[in-house]
Protein backbone atom coordinates (compact mmCIF):
# COMPACT_ATOMS: atom_id res chain seq x y z
CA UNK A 1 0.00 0.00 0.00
CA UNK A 2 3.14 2.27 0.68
CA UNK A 3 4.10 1.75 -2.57
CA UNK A 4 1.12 2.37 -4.15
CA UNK A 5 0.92 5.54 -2.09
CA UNK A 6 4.66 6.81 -3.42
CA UNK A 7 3.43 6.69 -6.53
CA UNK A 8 0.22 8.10 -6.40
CA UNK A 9 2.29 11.04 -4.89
CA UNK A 10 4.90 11.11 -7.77
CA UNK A 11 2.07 11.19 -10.64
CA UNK A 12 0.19 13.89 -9.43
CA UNK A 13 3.70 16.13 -8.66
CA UNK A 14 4.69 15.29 -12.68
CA UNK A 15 1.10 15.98 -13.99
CA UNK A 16 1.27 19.32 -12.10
CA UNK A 17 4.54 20.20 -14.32
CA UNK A 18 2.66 18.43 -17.36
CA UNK A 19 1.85 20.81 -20.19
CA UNK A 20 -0.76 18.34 -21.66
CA UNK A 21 -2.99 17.17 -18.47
CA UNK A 22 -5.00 18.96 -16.21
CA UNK A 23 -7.04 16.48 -15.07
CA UNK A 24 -6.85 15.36 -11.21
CA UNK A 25 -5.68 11.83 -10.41
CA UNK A 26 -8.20 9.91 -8.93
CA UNK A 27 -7.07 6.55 -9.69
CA UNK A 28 -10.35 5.20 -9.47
CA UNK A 29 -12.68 3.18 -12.81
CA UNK A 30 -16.03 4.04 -12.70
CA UNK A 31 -17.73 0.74 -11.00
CA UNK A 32 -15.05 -0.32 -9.32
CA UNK A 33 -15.61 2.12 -6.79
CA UNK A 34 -19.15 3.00 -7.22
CA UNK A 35 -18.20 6.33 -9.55
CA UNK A 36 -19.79 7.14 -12.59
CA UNK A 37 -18.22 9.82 -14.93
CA UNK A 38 -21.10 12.53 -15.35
CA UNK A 39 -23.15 12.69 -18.70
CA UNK A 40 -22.22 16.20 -19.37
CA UNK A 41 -18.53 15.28 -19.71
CA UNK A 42 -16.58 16.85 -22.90
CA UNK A 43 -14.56 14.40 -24.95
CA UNK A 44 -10.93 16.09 -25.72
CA UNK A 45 -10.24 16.27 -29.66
CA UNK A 46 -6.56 16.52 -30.57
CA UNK A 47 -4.66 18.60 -32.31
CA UNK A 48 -1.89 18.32 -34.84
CA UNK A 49 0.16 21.37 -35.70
CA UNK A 50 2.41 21.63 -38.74
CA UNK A 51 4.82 24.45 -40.25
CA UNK A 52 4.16 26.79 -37.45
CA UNK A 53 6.93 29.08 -35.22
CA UNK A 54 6.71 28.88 -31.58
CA UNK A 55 5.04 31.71 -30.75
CA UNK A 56 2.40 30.50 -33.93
CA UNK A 57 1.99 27.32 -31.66
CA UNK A 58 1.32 29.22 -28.34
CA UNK A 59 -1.29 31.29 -29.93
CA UNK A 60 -3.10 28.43 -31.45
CA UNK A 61 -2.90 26.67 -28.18
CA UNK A 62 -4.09 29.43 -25.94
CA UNK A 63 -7.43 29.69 -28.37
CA UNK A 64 -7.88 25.88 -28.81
CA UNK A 65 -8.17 25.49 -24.85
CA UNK A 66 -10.20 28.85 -24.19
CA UNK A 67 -12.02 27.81 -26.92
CA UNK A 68 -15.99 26.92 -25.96
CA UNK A 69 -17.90 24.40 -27.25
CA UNK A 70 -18.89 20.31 -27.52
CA UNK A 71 -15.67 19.67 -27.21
CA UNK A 72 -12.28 20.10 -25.51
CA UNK A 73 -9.01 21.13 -27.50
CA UNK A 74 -5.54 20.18 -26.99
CA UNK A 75 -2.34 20.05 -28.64
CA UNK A 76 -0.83 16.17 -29.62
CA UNK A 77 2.00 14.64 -31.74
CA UNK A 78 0.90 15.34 -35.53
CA UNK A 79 0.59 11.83 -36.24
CA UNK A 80 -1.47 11.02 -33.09
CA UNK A 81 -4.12 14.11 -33.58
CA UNK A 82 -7.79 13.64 -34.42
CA UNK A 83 -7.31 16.88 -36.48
CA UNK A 84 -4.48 18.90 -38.44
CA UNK A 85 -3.82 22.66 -38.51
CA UNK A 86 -1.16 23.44 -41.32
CA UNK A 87 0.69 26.56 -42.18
CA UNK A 88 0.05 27.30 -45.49
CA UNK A 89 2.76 29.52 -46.05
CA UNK A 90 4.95 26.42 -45.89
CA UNK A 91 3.36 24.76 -47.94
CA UNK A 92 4.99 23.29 -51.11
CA UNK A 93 3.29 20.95 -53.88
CA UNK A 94 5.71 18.18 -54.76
CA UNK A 95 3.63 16.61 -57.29
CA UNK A 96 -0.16 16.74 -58.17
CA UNK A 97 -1.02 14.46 -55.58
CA UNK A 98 1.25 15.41 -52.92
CA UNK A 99 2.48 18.33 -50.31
CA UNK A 100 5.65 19.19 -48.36
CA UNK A 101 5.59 21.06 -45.21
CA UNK A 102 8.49 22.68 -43.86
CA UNK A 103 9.01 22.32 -40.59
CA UNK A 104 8.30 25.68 -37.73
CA UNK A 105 10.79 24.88 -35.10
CA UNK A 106 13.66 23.48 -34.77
CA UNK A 107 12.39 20.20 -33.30
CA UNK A 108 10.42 19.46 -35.78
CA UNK A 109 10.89 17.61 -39.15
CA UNK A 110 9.40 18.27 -42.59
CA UNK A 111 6.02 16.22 -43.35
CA UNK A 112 5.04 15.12 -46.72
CA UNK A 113 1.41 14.66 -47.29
CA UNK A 114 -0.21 12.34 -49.88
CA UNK A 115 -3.63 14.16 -50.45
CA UNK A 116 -5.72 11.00 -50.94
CA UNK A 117 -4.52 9.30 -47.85
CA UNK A 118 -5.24 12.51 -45.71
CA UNK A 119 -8.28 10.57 -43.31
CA UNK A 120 -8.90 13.62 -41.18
CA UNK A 121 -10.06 17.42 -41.14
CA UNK A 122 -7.14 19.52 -42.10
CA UNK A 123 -7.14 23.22 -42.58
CA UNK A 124 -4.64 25.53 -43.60
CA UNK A 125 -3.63 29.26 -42.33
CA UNK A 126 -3.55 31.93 -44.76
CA UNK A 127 -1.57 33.19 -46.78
CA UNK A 128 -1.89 30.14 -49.39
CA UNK A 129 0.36 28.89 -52.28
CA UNK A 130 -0.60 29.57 -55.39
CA UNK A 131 -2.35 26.96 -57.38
CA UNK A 132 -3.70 25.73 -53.78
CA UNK A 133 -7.13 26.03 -52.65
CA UNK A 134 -7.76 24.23 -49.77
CA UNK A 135 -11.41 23.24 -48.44
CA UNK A 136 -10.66 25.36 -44.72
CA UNK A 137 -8.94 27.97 -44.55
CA UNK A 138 -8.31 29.82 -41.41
CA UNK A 139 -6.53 34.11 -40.18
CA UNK A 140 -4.37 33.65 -37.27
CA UNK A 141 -4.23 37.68 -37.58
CA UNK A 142 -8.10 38.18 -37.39
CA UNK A 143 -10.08 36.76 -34.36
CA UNK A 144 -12.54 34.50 -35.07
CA UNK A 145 -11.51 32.75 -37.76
CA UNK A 146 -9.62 30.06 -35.79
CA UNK A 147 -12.58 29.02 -33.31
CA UNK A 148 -15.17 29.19 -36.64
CA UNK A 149 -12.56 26.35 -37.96
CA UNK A 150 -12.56 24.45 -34.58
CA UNK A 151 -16.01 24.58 -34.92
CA UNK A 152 -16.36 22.87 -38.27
CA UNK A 153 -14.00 20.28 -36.96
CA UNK A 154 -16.36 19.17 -34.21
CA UNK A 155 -18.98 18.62 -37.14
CA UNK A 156 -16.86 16.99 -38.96
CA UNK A 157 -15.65 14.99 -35.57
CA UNK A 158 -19.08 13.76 -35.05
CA UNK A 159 -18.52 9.85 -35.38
CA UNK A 160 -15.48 10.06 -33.06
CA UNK A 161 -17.53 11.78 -30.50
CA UNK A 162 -20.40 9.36 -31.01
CA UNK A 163 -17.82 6.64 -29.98
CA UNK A 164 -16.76 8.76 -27.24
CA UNK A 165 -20.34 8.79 -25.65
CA UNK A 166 -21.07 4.91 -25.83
CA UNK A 167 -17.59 4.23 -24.72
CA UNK A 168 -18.29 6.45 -21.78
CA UNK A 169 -21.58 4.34 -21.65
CA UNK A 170 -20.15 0.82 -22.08
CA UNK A 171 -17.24 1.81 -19.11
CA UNK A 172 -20.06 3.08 -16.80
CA UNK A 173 -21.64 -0.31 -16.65
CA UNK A 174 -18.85 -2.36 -16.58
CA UNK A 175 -20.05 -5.78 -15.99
CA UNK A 176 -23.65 -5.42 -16.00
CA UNK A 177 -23.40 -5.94 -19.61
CA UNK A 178 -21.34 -8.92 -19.81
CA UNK A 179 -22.83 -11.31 -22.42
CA UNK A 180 -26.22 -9.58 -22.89
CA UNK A 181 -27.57 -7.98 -26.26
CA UNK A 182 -28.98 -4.54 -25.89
CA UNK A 183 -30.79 -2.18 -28.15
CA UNK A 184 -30.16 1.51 -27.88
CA UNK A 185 -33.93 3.51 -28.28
CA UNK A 186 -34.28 6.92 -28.59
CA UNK A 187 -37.69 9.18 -29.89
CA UNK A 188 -39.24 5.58 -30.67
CA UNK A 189 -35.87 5.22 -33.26
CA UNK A 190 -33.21 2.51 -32.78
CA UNK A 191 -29.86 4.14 -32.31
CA UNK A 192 -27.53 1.18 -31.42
CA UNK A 193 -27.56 -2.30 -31.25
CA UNK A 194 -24.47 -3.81 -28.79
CA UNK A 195 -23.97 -7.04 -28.50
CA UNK A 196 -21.83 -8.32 -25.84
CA UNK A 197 -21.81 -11.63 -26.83
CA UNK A 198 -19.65 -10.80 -29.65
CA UNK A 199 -17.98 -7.88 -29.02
CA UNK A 200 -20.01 -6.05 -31.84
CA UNK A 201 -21.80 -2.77 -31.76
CA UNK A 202 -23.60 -1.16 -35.02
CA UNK A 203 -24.29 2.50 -34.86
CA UNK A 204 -27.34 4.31 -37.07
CA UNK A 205 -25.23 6.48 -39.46
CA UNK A 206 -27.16 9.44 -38.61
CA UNK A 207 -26.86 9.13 -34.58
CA UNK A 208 -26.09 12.22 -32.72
CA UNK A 209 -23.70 12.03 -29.39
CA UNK A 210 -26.72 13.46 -27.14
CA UNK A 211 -29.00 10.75 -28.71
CA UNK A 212 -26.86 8.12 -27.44
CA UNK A 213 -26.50 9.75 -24.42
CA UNK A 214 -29.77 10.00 -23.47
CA UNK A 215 -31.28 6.58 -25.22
CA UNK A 216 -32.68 3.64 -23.50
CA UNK A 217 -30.87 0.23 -23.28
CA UNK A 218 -33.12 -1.93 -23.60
CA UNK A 219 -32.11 -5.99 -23.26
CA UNK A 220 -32.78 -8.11 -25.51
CA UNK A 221 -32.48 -12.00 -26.46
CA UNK A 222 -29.22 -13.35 -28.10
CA UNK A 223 -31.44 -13.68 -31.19
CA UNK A 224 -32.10 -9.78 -31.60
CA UNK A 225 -27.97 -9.82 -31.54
CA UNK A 226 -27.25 -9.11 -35.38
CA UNK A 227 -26.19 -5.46 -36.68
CA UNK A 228 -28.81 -4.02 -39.36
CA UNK A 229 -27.12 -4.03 -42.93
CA UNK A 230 -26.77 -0.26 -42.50
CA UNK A 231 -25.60 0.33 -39.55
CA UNK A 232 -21.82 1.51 -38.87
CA UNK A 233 -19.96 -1.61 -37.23
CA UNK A 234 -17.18 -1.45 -34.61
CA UNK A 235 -15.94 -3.35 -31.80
CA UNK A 236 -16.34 -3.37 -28.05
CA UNK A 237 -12.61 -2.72 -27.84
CA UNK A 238 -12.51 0.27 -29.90
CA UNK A 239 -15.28 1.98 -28.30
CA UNK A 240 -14.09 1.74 -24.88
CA UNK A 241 -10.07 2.92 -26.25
CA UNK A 242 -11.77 5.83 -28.28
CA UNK A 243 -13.21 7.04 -24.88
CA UNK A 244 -9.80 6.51 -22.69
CA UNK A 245 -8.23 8.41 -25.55
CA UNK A 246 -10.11 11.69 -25.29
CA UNK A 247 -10.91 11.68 -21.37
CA UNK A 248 -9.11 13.37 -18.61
CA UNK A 249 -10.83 10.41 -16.49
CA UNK A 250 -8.37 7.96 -15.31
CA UNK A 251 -9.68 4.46 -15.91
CA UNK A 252 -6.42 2.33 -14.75
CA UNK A 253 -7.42 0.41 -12.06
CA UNK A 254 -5.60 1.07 -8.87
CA UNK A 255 -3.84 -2.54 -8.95
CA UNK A 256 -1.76 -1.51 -11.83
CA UNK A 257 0.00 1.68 -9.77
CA UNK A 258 2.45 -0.80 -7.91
CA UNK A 259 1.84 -4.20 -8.85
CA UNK A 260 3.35 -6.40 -11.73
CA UNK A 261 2.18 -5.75 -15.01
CA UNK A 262 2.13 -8.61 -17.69
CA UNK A 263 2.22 -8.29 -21.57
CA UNK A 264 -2.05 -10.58 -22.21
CA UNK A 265 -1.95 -10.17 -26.30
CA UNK A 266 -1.96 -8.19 -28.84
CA UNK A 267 -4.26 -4.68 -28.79
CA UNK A 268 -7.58 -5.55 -30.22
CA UNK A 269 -7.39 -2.34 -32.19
CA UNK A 270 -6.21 -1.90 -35.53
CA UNK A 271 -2.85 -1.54 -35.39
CA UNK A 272 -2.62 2.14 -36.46
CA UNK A 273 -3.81 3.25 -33.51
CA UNK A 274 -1.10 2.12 -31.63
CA UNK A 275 1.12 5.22 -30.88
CA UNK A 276 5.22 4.80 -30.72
CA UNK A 277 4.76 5.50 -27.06
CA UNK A 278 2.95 2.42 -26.42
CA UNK A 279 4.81 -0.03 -28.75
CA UNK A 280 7.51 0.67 -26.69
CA UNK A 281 5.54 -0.47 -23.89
CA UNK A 282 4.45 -3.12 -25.68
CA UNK A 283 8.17 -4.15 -26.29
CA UNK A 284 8.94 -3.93 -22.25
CA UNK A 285 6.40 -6.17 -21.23
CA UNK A 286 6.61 -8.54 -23.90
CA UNK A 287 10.12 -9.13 -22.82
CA UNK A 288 9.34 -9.49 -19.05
CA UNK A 289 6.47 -7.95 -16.63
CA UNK A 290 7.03 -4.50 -15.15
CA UNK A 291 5.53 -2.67 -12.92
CA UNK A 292 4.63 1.31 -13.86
CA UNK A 293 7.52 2.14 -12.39
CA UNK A 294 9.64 0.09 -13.39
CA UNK A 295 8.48 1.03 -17.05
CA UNK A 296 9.06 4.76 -16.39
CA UNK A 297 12.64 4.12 -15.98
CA UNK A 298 13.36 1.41 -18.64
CA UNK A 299 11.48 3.75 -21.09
CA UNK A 300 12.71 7.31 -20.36
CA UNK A 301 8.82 8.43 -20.24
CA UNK A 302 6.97 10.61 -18.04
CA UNK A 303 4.91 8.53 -15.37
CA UNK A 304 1.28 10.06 -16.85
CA UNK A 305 2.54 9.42 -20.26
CA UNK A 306 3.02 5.54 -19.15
CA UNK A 307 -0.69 5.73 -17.07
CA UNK A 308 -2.24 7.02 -20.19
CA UNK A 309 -1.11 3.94 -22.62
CA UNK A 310 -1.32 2.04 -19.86
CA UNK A 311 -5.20 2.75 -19.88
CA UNK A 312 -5.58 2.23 -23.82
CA UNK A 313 -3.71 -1.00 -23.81
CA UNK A 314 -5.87 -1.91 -20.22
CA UNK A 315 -9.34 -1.55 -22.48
CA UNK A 316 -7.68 -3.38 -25.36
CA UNK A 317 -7.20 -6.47 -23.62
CA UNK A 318 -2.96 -6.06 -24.34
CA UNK A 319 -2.24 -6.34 -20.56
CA UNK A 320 -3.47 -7.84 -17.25
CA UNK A 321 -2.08 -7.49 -13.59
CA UNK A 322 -2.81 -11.47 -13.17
CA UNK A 323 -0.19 -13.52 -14.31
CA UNK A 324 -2.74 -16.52 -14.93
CA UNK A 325 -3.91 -14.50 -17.76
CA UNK A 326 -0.47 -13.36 -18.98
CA UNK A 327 0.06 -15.12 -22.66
CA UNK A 328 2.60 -17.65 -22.21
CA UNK A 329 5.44 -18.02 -24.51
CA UNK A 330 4.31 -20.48 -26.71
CA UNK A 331 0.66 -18.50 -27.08
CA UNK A 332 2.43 -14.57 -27.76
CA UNK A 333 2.30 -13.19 -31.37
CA UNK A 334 5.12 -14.60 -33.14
CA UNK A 335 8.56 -16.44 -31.88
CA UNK A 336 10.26 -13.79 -32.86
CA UNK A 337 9.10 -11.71 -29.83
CA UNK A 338 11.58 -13.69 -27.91
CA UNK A 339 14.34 -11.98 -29.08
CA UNK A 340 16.59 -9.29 -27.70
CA UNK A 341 14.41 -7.08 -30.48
CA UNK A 342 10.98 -7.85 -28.84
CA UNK A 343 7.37 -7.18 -30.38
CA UNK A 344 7.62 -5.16 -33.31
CA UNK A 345 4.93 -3.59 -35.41
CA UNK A 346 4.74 -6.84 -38.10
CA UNK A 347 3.86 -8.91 -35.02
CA UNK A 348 1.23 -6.88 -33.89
CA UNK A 349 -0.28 -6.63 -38.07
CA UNK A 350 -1.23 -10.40 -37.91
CA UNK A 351 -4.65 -9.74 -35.16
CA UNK A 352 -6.05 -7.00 -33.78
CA UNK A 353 -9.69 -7.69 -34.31
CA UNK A 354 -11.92 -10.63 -35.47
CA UNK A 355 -11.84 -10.04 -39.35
CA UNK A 356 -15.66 -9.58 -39.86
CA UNK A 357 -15.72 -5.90 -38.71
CA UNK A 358 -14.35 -3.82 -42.01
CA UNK A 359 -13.99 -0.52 -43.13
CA UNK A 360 -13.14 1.28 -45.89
CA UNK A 361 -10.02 2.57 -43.75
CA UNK A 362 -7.29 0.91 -41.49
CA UNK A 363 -8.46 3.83 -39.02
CA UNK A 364 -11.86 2.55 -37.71
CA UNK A 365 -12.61 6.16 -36.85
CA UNK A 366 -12.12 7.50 -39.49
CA UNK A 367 -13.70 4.64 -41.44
CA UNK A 368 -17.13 5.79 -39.58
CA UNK A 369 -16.61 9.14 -40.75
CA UNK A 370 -16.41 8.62 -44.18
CA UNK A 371 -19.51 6.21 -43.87
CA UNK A 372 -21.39 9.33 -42.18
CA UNK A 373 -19.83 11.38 -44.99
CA UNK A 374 -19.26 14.13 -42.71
CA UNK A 375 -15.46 14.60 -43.13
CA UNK A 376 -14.90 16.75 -46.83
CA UNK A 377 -12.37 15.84 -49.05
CA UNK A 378 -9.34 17.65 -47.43
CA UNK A 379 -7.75 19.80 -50.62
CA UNK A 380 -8.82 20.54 -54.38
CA UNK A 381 -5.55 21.09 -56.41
CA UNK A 382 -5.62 23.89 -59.54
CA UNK A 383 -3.02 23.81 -62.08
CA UNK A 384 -0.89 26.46 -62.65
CA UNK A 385 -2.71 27.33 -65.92
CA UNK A 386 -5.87 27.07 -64.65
């Protein structure tokens, strides 16, 4: 309990220095200890910033967290962000389907963008190139124009946040869903249907976060258990790692502050939401179990940056505090992750998921938002003639 206690007392010391979270450290999960995370909670949307100087960055900051709305705004790695803010003046084409940005500081390296594979709202300050017109477009110099663009992105954000909500939802009840089928009503209209037999929820593609907030579950038999043609599919798994990905809640349980942690399988998320960060943890406790300690100094990383994966990887089934349920050698991912190298990103390609939930992108997000059509095409290139 001492132990436990030390730690407590060094995460919330390092998450008062931490740019990123503001959230207090409760280290509680909601039914664990009776606590439910209130219905009027704001998911957290992150954002990517490329091309801009630092004082650029501080500014955009500043209005992204003051700004007011469905949502909550932060800053995040590029590659990690639910959302991209680009600075147009360095912008270069390279081809007709592609885009260089320079990099803003120092610290940061030039990204090259292939237009078609761009599976997120992007927007781009002005001044632009020529021979560029962009879909959003936003002023740093005149007010307004940056919040009107945060705005837009919430819109277009819509399937993320619906995923936010019934992963709130799913959390909240913890076990009282175990194995049951429910049906998700709301105005007389079926919103969901998640069954927890299978690990498989199907969304209407016109559901609104409040309507899932505020619908009925209703139980069902296992026979009312399929997804309707048209529904939006996704997993159990993703739901629940969608919401521990844009809460400040802390959903570890308190057995994992000073207590062994053991690599259980591989994420069952597709693999592209896996950040570096937790590969790496990944790596550690594939080679031997850890506790969060222990990872903080065999990684170099900040103790909250090791609670937050820690939480994602917790949802996704990757790791357990019970060493019954650890994989064993002979069950991990490949052979290979008993070498000095450890799991690697080709081990963790072969499962993530059952293969019967598709999409038309390896980002099951942003899959859904493409089936709700709510995300625009990102750029429309001119020739130079035109």
């Amino acid at each position: 309990m001492a132990r436990e206690q030390l730690i407590g007392k060094a995460l919330r010391h390092e998450q008062l220095l931490s740019y990123t979270t503001k959230c207090v450290l409760n280290y509680k999960m909601f039914r664990m200890d009776g606590r439910v995370v209130g219905a009027g909670e704001r998911p957290i949307l992150w954002l990517g910033l490329a091309g801009f100087d630092a004082g650029e960055r501080e500014l955009i900051s500043d209005s992204a967290e003051r700004h007011c709305g469905p949502v909550q705004w932060r800053l995040s790695a590029f590659q990690d962000a639910d959302a991209w803010l680009v600075k147009g003046t360095k912008v270069a084409t390279a081809d007709a389907s592609t885009i260089r940005v320079s990099p803003g500081i120092p610290t940061e390296r030039a990204i090259k963008l292939g237009l078609a594979d761009v599976n997120r709202p992007i927007s781009f300050s002005t001044p632009l190139p020529d021979a560029f017109e962009p879909l959003s477009s936003f002023d740093l110099r005149t007010a307004g124009t940056l919040a009107r663009t945060l705005d837009h992105f919430a819109i277009w954000l819509r399937p993320r946040r619906v995923q936010f909500e019934l992963g709130r939802l799913i959390l909240s009840r913890d076990s009282a869903l175990r194995h049951r089928v429910f049906h998700l009503i709301g105005d007389g209209r079926l919103r969901a249907v998640a069954n927890f037999r299978t690990g498989r929820v199907g969304l209407a593609p016109d559901v609104e976060p409040h309507q899932v907030a505020c619908a009925e579950w209703v139980s069902r038999p296992p026979s009312a258990g399929d997804l309707p043609p048209a529904f939006v599919q996704i997993t159990v798994s993703q739901l629940s790692w969608t919401y521990v990905r844009h809460t400040d809640q802390n959903v570890l349980p308190t057995r994992y502050l000073g207590s062994p942690i053991y690599y259980r399988g591989v994420p069952k998320v597709p693999v592209q939401w896996i950040s570096d960060s937790q590969l790496t943890l990944l790596r550690e406790l594939h080679t031997e179990p850890a506790t969060l300690m222990d990872l903080r100094v065999r990684t170099g990383m900040s103790l909250e940056q090791v609670r937050l994966d820690l939480a994602c990887l917790f949802v996704a089934c990757a790791i357990t505090s019970s060493p019954a349920k650890a994989a064993r050698w002979g069950d991990a991912v490949s052979s290979r992750g008993a070498s000095s190298a450890g799991l690697d990103l080709a081990d963790l390609m072969c499962a993530t998921e059952t293969p019967d939930v598709t999409t038309s992108s390896p980002y099951i997000n942003d899959g859904l938002s493409r089936q709700f059509q709510t995300v625009p095409a990102p750029l429309i290139m001119h020739s130079a003639a035109a």
